[in-house]
Protein backbone atom coordinates (compact mmCIF):
# COMPACT_ATOMS: atom_id res chain seq x y z
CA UNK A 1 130.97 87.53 91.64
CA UNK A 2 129.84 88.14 94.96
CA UNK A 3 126.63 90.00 94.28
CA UNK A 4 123.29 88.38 94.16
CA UNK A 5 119.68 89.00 94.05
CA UNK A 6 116.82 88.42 96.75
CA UNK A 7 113.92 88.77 95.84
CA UNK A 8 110.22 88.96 97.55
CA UNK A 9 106.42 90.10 96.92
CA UNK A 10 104.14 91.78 99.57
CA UNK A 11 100.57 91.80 99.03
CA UNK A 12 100.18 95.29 100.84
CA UNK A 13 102.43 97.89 101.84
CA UNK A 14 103.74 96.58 105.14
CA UNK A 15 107.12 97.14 107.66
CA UNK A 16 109.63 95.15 106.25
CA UNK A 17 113.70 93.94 107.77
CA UNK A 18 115.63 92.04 105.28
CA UNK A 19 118.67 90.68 107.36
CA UNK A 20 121.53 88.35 106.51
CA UNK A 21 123.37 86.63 109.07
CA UNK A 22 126.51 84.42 109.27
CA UNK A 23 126.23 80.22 110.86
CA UNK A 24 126.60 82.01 113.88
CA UNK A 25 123.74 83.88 114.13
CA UNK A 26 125.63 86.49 114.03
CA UNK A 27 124.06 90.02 112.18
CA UNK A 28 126.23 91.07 108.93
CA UNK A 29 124.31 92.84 106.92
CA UNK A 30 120.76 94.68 107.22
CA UNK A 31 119.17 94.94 103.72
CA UNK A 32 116.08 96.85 104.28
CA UNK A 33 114.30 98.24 107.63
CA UNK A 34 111.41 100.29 106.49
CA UNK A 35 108.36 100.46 105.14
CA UNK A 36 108.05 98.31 101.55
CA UNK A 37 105.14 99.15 99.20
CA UNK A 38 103.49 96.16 97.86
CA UNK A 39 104.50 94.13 95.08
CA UNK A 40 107.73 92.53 93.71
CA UNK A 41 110.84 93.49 95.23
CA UNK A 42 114.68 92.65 94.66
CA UNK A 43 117.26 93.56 96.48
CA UNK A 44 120.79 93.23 95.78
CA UNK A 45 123.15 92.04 98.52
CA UNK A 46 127.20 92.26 97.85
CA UNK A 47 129.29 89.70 99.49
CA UNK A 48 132.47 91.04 99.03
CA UNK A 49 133.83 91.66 102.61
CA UNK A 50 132.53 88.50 103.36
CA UNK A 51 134.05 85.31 104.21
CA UNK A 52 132.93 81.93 101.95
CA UNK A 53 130.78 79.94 103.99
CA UNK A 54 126.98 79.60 105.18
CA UNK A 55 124.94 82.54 105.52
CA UNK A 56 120.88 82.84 106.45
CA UNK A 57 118.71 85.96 105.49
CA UNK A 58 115.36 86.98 106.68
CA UNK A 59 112.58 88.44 105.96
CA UNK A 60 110.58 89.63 108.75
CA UNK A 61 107.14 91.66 107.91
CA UNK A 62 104.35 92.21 111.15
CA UNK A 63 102.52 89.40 109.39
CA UNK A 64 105.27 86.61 109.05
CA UNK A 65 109.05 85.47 109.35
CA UNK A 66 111.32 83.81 106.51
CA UNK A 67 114.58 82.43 106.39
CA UNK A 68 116.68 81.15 103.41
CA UNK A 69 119.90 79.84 103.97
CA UNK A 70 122.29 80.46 100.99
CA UNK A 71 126.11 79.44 100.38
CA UNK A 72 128.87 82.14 99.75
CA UNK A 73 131.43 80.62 97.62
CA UNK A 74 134.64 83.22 96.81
C-alpha cells in the first residue's frame, strides 16, 4: 500500500509547504502550499509512481522548519 498519513498541529493559522523529496534532494511531491488553519492536520501522501527507497518531507511554516525522513518500501 503505498499511501500513508502525515500528520501535524499548528497552534495558529499560519503559511504552511508540506514537501517530500527523494535522497537527492530532489522535489517529488508538494503536499500543501497555503495557508493552514490551526489545529491537527493529516495529510495523505500516495507513493505509487514512486520508486522504493529514502524519501524526506518537510514542513516549513514562517515560524519553523521540519524534516522526517521516511522509507518507501514497494
Amino acid at each position: 500500500n503505498p499511501d500513508t498519513e502525515i500528520s501535524f498541529s499548528l497552534p495558529k493559522e499560519e503559511q504552511v509547504t508540506l514537501s517530500v523529496f527523494n535522497s537527492e534532494g530532489q522535489l517529488v511531491k508538494e503536499l500543501v502550499n497555503g495557508k493552514v488553519t490551526a489545529g491537527n492536520h493529516s495529510v495523505n501522501f500516495n507513493a505509487a509512481d514512486l520508486n522504493s527507497g529514502i524519501y524526506f518531507y518537510t514542513l516549513e511554516t514562517g515560524t519553523a522548519k521540519l524534516s522526517k525522513k521516511m522509507l518507501l518500501i514497494k
